[in-house]
PDB file of N, CA and C in Angstrom:
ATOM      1  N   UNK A   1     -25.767 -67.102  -8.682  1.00  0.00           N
ATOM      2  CA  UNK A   1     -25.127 -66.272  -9.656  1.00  0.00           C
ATOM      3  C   UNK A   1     -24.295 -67.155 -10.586  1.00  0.00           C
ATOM      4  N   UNK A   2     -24.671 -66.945 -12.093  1.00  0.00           N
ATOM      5  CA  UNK A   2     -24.009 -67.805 -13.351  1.00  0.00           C
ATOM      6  C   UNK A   2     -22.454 -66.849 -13.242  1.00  0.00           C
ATOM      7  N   UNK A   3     -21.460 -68.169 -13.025  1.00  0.00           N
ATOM      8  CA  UNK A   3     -19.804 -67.662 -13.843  1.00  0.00           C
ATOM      9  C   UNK A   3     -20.381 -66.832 -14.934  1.00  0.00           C
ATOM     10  N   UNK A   4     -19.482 -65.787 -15.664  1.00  0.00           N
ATOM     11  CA  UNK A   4     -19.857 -65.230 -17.159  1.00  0.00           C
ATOM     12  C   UNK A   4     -18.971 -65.626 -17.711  1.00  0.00           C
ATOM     13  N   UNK A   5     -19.303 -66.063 -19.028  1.00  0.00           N
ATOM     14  CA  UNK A   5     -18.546 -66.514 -19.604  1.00  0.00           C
ATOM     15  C   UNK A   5     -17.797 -66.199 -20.249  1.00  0.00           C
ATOM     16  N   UNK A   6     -16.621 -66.242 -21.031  1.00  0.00           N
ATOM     17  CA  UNK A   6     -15.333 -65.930 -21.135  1.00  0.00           C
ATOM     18  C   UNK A   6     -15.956 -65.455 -23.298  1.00  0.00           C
ATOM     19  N   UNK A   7     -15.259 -64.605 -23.644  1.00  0.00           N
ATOM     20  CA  UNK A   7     -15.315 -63.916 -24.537  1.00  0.00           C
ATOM     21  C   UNK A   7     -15.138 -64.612 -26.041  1.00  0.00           C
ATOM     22  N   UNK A   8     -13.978 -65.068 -25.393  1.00  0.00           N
ATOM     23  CA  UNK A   8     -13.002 -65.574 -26.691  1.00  0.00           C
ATOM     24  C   UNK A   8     -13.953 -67.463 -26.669  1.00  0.00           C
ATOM     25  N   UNK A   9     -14.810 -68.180 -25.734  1.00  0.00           N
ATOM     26  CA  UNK A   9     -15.230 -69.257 -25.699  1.00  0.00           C
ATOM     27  C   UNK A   9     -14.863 -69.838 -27.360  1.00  0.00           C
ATOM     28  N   UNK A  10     -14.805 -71.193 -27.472  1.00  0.00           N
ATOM     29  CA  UNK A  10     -15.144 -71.644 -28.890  1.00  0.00           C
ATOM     30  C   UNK A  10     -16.528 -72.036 -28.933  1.00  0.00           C
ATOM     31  N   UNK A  11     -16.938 -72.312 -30.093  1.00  0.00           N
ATOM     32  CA  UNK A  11     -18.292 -73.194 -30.024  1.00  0.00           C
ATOM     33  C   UNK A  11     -17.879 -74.349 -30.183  1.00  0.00           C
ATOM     34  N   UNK A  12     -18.976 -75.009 -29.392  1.00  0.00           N
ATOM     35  CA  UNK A  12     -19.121 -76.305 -28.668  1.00  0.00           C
ATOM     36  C   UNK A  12     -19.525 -76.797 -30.327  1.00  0.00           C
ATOM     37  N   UNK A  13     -19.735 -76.634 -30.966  1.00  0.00           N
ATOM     38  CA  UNK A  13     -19.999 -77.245 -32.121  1.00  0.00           C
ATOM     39  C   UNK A  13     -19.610 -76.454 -33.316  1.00  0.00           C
ATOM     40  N   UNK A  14     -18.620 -77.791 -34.312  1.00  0.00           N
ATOM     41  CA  UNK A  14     -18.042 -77.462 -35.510  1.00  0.00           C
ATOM     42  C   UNK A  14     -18.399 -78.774 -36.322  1.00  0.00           C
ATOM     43  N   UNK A  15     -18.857 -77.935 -37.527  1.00  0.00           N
ATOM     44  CA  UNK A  15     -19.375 -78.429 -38.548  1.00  0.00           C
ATOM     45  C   UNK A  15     -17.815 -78.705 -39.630  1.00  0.00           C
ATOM     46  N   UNK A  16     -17.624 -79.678 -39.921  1.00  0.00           N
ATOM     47  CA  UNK A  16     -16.073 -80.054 -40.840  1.00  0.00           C
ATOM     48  C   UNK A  16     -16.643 -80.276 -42.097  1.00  0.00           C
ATOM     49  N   UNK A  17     -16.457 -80.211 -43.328  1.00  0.00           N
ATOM     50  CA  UNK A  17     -16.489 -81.028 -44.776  1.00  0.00           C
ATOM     51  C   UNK A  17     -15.204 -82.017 -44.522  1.00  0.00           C
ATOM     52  N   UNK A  18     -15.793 -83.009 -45.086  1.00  0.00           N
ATOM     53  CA  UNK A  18     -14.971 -84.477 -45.016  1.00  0.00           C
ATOM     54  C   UNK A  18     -13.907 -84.388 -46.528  1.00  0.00           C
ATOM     55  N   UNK A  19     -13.909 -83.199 -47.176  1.00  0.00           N
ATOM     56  CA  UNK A  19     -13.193 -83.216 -48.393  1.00  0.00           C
ATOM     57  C   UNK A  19     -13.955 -81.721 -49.714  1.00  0.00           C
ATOM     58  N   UNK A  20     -13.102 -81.511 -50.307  1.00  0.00           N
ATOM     59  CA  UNK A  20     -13.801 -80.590 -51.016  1.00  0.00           C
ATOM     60  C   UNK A  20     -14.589 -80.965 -52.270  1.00  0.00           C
ATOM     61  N   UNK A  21     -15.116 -79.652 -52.358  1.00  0.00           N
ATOM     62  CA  UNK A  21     -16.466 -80.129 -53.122  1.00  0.00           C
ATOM     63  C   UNK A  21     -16.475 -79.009 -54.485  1.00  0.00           C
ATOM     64  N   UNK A  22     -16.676 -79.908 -55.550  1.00  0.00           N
ATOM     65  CA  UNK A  22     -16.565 -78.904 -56.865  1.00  0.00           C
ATOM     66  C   UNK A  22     -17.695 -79.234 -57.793  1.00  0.00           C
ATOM     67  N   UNK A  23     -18.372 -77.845 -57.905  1.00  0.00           N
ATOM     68  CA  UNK A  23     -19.107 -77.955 -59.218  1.00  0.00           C
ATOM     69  C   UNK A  23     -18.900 -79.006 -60.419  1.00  0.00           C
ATOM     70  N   UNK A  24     -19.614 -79.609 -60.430  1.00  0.00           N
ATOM     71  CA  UNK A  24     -19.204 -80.381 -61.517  1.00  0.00           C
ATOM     72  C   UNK A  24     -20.562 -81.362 -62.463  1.00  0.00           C
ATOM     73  N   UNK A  25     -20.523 -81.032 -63.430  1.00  0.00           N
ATOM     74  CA  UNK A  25     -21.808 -81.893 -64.370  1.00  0.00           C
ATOM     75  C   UNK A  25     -21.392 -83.536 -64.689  1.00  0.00           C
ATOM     76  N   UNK A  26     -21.246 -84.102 -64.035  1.00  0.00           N
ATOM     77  CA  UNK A  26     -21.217 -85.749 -64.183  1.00  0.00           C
ATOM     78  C   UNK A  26     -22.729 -86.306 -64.313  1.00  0.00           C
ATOM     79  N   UNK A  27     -22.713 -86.992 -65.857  1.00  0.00           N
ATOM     80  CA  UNK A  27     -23.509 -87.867 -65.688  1.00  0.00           C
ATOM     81  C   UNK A  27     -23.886 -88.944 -64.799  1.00  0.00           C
ATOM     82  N   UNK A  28     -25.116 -89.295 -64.174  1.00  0.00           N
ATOM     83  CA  UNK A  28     -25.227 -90.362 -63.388  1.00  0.00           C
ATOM     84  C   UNK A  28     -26.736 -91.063 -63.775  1.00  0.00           C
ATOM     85  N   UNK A  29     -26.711 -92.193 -63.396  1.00  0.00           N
ATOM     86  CA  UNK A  29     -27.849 -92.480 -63.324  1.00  0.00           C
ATOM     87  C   UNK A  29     -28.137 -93.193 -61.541  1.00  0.00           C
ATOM     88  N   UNK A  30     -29.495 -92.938 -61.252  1.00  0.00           N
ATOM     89  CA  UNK A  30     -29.748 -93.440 -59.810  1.00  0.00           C
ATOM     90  C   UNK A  30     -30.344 -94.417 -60.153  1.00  0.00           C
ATOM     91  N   UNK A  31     -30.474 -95.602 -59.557  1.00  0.00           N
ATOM     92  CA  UNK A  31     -31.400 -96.761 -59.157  1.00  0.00           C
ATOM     93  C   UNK A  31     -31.799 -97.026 -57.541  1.00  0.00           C
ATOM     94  N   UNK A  32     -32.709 -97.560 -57.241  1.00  0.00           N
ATOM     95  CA  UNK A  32     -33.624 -97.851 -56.275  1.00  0.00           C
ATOM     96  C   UNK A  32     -34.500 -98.577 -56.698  1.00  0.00           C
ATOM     97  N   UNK A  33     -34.957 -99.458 -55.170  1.00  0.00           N
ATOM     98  CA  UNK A  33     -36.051 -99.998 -55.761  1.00  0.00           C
ATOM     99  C   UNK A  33     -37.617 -99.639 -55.325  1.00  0.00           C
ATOM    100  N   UNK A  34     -37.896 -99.487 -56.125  1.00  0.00           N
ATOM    101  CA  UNK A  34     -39.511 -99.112 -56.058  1.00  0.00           C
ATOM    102  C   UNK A  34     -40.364 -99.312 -54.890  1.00  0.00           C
ATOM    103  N   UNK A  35     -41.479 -98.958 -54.475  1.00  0.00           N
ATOM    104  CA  UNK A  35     -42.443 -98.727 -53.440  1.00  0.00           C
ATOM    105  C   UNK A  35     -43.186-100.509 -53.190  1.00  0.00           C
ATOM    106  N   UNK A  36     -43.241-101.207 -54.355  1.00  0.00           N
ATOM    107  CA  UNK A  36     -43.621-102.381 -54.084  1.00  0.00           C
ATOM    108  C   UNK A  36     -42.236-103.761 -53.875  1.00  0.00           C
ATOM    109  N   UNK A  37     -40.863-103.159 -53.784  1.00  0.00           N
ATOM    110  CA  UNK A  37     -40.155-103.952 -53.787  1.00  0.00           C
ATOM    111  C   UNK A  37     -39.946-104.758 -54.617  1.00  0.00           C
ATOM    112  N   UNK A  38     -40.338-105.211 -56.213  1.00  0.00           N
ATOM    113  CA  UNK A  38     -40.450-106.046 -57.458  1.00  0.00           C
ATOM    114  C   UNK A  38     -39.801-105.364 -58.353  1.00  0.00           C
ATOM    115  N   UNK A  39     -39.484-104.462 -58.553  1.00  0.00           N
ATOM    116  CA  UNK A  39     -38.871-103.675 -59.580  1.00  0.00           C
ATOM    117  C   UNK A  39     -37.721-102.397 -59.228  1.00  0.00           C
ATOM    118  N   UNK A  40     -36.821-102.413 -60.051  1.00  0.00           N
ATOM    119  CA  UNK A  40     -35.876-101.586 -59.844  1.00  0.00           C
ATOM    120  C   UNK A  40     -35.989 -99.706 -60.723  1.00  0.00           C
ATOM    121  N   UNK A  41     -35.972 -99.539 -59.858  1.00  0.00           N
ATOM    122  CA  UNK A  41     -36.535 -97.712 -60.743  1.00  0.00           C
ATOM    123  C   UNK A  41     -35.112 -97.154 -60.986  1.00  0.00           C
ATOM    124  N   UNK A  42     -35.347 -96.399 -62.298  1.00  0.00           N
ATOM    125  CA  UNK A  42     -33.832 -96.060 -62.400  1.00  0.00           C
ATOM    126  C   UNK A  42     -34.283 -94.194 -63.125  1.00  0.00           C
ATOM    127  N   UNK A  43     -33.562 -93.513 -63.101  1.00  0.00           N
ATOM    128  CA  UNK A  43     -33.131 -91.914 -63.493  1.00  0.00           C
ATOM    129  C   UNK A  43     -32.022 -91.307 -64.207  1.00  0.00           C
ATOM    130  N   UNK A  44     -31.828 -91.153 -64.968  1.00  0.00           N
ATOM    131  CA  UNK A  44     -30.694 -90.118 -65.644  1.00  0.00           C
ATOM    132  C   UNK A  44     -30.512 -88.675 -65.102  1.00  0.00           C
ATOM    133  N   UNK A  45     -29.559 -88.437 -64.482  1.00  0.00           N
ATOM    134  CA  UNK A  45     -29.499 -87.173 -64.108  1.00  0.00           C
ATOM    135  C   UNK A  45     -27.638 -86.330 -64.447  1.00  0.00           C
ATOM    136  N   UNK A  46     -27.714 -85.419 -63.719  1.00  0.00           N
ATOM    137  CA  UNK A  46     -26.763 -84.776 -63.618  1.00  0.00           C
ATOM    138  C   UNK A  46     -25.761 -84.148 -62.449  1.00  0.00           C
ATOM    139  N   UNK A  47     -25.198 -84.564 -62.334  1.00  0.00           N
ATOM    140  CA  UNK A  47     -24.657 -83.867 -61.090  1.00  0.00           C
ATOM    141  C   UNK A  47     -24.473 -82.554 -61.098  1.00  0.00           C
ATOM    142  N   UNK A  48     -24.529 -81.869 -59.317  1.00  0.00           N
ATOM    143  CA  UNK A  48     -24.674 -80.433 -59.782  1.00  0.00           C
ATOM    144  C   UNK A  48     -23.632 -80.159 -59.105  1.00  0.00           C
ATOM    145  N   UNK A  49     -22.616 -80.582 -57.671  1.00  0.00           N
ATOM    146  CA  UNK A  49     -21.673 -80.926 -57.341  1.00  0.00           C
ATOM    147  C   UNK A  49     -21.162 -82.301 -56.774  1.00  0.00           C
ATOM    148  N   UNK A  50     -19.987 -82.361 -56.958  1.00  0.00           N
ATOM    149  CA  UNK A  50     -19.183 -83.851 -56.499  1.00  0.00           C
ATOM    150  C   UNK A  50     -18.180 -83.323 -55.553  1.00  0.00           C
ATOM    151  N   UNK A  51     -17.895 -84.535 -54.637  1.00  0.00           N
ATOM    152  CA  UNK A  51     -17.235 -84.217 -53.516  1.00  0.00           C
ATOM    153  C   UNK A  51     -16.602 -85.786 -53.500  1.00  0.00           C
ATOM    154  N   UNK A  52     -15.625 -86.542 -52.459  1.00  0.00           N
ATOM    155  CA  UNK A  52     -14.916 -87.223 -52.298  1.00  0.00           C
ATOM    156  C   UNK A  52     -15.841 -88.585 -51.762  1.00  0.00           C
ATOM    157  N   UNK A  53     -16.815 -88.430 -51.094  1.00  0.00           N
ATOM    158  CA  UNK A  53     -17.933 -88.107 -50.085  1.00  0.00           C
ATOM    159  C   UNK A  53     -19.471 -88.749 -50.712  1.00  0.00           C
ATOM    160  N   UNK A  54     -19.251 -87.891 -52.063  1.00  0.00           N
ATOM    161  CA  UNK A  54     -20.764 -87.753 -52.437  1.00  0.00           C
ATOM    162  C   UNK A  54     -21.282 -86.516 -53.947  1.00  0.00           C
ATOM    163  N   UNK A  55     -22.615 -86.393 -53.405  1.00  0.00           N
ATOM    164  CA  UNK A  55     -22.728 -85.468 -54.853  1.00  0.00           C
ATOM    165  C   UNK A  55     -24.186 -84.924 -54.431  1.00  0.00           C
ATOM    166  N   UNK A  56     -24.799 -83.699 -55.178  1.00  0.00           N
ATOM    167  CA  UNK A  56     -26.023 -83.030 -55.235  1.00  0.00           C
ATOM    168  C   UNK A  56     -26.158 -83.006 -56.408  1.00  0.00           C
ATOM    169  N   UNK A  57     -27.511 -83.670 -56.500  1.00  0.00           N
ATOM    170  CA  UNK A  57     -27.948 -84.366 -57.980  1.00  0.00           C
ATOM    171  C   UNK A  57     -29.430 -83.871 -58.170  1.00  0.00           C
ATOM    172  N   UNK A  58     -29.970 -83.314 -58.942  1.00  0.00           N
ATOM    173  CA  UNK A  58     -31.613 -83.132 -58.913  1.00  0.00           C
ATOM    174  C   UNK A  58     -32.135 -84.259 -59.787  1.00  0.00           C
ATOM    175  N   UNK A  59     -33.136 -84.691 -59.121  1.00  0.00           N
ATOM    176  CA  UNK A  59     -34.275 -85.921 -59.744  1.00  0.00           C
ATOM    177  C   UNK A  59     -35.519 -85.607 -59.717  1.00  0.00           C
ATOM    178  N   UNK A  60     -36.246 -85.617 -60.952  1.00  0.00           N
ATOM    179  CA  UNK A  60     -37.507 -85.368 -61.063  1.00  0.00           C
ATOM    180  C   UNK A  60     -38.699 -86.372 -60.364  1.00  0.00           C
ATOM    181  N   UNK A  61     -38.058 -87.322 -59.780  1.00  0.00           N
ATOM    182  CA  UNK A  61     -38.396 -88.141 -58.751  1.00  0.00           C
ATOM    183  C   UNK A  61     -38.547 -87.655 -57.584  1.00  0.00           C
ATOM    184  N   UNK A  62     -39.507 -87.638 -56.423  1.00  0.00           N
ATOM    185  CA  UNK A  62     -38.782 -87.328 -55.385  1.00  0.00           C
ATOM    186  C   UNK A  62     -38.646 -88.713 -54.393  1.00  0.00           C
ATOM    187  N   UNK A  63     -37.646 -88.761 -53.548  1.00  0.00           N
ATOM    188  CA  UNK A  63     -36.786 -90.028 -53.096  1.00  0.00           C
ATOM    189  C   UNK A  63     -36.991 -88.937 -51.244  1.00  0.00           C
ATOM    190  N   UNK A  64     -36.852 -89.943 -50.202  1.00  0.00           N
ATOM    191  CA  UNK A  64     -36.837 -89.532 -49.204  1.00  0.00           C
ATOM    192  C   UNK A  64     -35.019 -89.705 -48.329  1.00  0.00           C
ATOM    193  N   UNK A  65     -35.137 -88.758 -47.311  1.00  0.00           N
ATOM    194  CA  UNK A  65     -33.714 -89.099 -46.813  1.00  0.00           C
ATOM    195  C   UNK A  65     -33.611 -90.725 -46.307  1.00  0.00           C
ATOM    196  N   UNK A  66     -32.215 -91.067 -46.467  1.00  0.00           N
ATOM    197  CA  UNK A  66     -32.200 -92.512 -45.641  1.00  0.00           C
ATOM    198  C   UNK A  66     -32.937 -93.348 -46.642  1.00  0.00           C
ATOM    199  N   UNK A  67     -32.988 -92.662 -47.897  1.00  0.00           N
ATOM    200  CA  UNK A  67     -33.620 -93.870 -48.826  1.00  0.00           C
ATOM    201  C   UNK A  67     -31.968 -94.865 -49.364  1.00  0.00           C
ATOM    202  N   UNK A  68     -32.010 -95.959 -49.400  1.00  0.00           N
ATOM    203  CA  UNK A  68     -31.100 -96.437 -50.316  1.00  0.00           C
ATOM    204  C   UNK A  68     -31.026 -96.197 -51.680  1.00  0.00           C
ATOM    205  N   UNK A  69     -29.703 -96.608 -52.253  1.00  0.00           N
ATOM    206  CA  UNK A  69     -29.937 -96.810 -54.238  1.00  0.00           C
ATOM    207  C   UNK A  69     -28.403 -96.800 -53.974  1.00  0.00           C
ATOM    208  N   UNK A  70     -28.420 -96.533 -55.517  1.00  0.00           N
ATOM    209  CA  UNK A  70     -27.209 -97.049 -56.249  1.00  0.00           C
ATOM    210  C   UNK A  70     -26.404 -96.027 -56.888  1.00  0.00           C
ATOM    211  N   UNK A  71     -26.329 -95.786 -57.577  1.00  0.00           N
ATOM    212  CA  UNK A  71     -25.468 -94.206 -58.454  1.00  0.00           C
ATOM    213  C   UNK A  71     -24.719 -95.072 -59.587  1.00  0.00           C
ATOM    214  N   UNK A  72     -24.664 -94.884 -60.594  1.00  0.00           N
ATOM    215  CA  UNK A  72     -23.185 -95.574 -61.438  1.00  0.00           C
ATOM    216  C   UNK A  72     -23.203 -93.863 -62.281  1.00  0.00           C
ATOM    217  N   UNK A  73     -21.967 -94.040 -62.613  1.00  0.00           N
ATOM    218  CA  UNK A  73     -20.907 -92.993 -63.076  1.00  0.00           C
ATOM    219  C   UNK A  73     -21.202 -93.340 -64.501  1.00  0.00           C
ATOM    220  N   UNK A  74     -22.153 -92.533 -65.320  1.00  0.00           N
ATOM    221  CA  UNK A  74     -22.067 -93.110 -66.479  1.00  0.00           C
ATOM    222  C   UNK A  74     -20.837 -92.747 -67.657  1.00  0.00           C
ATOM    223  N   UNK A  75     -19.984 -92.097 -66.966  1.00  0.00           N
ATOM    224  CA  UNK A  75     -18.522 -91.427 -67.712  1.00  0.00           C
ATOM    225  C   UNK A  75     -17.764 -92.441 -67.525  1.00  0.00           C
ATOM    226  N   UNK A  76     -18.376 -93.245 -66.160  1.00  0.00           N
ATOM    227  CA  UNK A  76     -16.860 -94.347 -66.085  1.00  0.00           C
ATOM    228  C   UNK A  76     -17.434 -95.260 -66.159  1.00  0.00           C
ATOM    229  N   UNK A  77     -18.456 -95.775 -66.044  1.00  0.00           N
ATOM    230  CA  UNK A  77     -19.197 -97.243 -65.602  1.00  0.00           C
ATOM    231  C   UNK A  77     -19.171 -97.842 -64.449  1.00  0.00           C
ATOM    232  N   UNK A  78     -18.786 -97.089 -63.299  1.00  0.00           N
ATOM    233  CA  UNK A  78     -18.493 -97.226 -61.600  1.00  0.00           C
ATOM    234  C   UNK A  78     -20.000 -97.213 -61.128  1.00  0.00           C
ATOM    235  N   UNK A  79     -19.748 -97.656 -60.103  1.00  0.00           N
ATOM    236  CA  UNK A  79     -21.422 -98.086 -59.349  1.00  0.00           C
ATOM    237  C   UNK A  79     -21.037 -98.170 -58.139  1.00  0.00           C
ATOM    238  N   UNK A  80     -21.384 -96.982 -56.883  1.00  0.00           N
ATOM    239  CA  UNK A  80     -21.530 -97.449 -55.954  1.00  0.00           C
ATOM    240  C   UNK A  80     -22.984 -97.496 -55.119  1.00  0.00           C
ATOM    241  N   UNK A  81     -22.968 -97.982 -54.027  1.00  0.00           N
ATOM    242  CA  UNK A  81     -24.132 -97.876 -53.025  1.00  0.00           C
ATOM    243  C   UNK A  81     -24.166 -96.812 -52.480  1.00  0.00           C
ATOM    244  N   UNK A  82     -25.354 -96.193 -51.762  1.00  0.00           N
ATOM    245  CA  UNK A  82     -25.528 -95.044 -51.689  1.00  0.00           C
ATOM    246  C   UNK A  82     -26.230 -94.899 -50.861  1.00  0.00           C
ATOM    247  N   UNK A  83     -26.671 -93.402 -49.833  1.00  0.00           N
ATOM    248  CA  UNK A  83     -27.977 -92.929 -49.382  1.00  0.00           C
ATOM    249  C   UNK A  83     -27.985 -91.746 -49.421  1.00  0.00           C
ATOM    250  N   UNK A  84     -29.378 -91.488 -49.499  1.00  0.00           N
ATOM    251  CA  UNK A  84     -29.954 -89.854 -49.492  1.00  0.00           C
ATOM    252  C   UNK A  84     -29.923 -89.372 -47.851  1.00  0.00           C
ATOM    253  N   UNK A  85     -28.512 -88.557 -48.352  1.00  0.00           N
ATOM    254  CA  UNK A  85     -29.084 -87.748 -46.798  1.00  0.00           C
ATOM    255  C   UNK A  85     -29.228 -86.330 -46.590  1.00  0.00           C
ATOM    256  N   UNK A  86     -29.661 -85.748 -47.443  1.00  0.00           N
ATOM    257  CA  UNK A  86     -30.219 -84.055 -47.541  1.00  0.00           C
ATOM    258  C   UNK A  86     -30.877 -84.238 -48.887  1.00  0.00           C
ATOM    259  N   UNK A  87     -32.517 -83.451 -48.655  1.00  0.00           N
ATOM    260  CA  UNK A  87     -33.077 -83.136 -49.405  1.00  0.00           C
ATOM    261  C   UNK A  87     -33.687 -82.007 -49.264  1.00  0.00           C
ATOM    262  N   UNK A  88     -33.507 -80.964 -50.328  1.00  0.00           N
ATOM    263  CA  UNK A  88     -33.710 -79.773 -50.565  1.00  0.00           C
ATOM    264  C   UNK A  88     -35.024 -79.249 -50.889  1.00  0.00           C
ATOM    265  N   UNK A  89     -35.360 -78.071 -51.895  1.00  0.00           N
ATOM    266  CA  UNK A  89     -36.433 -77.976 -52.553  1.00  0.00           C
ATOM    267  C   UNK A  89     -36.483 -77.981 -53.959  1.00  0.00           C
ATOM    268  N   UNK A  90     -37.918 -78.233 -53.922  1.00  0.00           N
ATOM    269  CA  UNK A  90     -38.165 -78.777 -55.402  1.00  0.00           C
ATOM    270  C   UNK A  90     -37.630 -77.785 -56.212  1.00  0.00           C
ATOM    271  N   UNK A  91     -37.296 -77.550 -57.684  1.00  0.00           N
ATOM    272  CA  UNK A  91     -36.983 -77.012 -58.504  1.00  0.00           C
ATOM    273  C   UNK A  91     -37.612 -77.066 -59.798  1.00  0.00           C
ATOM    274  N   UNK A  92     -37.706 -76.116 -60.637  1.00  0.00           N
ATOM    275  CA  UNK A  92     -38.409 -76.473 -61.782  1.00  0.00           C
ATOM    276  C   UNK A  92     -37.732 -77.431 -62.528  1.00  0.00           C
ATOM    277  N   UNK A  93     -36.211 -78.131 -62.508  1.00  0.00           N
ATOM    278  CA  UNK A  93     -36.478 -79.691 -62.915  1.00  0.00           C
ATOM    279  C   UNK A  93     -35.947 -80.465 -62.229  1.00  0.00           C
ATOM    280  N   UNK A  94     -36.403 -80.270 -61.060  1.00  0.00           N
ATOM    281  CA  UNK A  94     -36.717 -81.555 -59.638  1.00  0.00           C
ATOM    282  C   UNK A  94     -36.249 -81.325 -58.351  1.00  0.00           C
ATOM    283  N   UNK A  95     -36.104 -82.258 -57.585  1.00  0.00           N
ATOM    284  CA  UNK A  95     -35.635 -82.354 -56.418  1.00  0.00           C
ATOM    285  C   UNK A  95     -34.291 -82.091 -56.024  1.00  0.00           C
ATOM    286  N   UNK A  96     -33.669 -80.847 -55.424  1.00  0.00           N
ATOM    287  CA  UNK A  96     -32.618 -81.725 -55.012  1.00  0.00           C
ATOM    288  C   UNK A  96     -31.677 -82.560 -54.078  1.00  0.00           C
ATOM    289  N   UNK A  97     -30.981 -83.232 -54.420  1.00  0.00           N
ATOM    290  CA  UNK A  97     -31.040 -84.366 -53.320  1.00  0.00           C
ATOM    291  C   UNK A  97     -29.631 -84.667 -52.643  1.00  0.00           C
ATOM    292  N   UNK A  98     -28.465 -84.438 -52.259  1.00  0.00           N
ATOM    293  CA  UNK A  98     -27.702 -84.633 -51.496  1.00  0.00           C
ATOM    294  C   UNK A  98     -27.578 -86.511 -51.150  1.00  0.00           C
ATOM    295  N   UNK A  99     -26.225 -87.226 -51.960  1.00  0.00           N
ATOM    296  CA  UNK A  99     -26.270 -88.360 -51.644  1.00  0.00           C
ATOM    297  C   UNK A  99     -24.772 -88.711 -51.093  1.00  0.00           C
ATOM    298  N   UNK A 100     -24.576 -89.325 -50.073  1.00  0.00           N
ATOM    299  CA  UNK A 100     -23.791 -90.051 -49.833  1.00  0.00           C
ATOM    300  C   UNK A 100     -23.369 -90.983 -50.164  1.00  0.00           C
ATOM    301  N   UNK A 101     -22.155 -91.396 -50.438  1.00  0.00           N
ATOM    302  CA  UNK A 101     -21.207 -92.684 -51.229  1.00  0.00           C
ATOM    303  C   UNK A 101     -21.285 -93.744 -49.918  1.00  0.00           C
ATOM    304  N   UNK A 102     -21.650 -94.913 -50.200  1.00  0.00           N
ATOM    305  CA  UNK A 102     -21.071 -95.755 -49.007  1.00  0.00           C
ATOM    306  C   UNK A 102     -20.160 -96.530 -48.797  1.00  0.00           C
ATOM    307  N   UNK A 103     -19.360 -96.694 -49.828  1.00  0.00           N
ATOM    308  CA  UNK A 103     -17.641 -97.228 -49.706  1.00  0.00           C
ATOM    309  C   UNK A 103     -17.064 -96.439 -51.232  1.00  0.00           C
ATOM    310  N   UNK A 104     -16.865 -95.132 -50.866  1.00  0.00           N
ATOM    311  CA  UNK A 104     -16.411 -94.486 -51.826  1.00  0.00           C
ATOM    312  C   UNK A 104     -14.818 -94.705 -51.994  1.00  0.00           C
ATOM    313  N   UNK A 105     -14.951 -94.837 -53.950  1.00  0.00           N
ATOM    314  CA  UNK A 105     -13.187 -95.122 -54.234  1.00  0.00           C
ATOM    315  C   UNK A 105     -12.911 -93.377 -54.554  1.00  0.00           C
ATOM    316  N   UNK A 106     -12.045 -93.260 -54.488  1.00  0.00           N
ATOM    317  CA  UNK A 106     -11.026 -92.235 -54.401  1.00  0.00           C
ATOM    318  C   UNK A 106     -11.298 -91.440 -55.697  1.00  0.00           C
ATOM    319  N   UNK A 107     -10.925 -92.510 -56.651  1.00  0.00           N
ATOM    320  CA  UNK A 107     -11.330 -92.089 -58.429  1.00  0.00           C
ATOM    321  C   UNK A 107     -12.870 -92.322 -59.635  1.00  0.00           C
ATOM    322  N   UNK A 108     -14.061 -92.533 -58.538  1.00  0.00           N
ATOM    323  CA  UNK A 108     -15.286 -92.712 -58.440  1.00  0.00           C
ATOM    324  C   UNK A 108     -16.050 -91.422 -59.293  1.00  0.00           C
ATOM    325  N   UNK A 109     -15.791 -90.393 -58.827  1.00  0.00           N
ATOM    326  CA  UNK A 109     -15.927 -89.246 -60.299  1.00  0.00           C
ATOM    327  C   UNK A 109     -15.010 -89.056 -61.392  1.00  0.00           C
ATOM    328  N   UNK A 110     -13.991 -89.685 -61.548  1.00  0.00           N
ATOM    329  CA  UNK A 110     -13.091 -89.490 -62.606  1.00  0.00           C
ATOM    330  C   UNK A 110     -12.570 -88.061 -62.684  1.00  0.00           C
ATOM    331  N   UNK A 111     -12.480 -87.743 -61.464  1.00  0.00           N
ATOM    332  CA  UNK A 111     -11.641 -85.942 -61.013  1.00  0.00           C
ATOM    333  C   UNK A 111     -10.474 -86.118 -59.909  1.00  0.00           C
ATOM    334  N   UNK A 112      -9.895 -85.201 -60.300  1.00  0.00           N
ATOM    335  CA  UNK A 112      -8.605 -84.761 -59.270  1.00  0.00           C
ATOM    336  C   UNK A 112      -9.539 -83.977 -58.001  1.00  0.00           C
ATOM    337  N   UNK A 113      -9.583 -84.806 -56.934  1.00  0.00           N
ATOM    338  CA  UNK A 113     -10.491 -83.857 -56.011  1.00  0.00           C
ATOM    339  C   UNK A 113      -9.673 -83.897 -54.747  1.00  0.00           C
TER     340      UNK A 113
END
């Protein structure tokens, strides 16, 4: 015979945001490098939100999770390193893609966040 379990239990699992996250249209451009490793591929896009963290950006590219690249801030001229780690569905103008900052500065979107 199973104990029953208690009512009020918490869940064993909580999901946190590492910081908040705001709509926001920042220019960016992505770089990566290409499928043959010789060339650097680059994108103009838009951000669709920014976070402390990161950003959801659609690219008419599609890029896989755990891909590397780059991001620069084309409002500020900031560049950091990066990875894709959520990718969504396609959209009629592209992918979208969920990227992580990998030594994110504080003032990296040029917002009070």
């Amino acid at each position: 015979m199973r104990p029953q379990a208690e009512a009020t239990a918490e869940p064993r699992i909580t999901e946190k945001r590492r910081g908040i996250r705001l709509n926001s249209r920042v220019p960016v451009a992505i770089e990566w490098e290409g499928a043959d490793a010789q060339r650097t591929c680059r994108e103009e896009a838009f951000t669709r939100v920014v976070g402390p963290y990161g950003c959801l950006v659609v690219l008419r590219q599609s890029l896989e999770v755990e891909q590397a690249l780059r991001i620069v801030n084309l409002a500020t001229n900031e560049a950091n390193s990066a990875v894709i780690v959520w990718k969504g569905h396609l959209r009629p103008d592209g992918w979208e893609l969920g990227i992580e900052l990998i030594q994110p500065a504080i003032d990296f979107w040029g917002l009070e966040l």
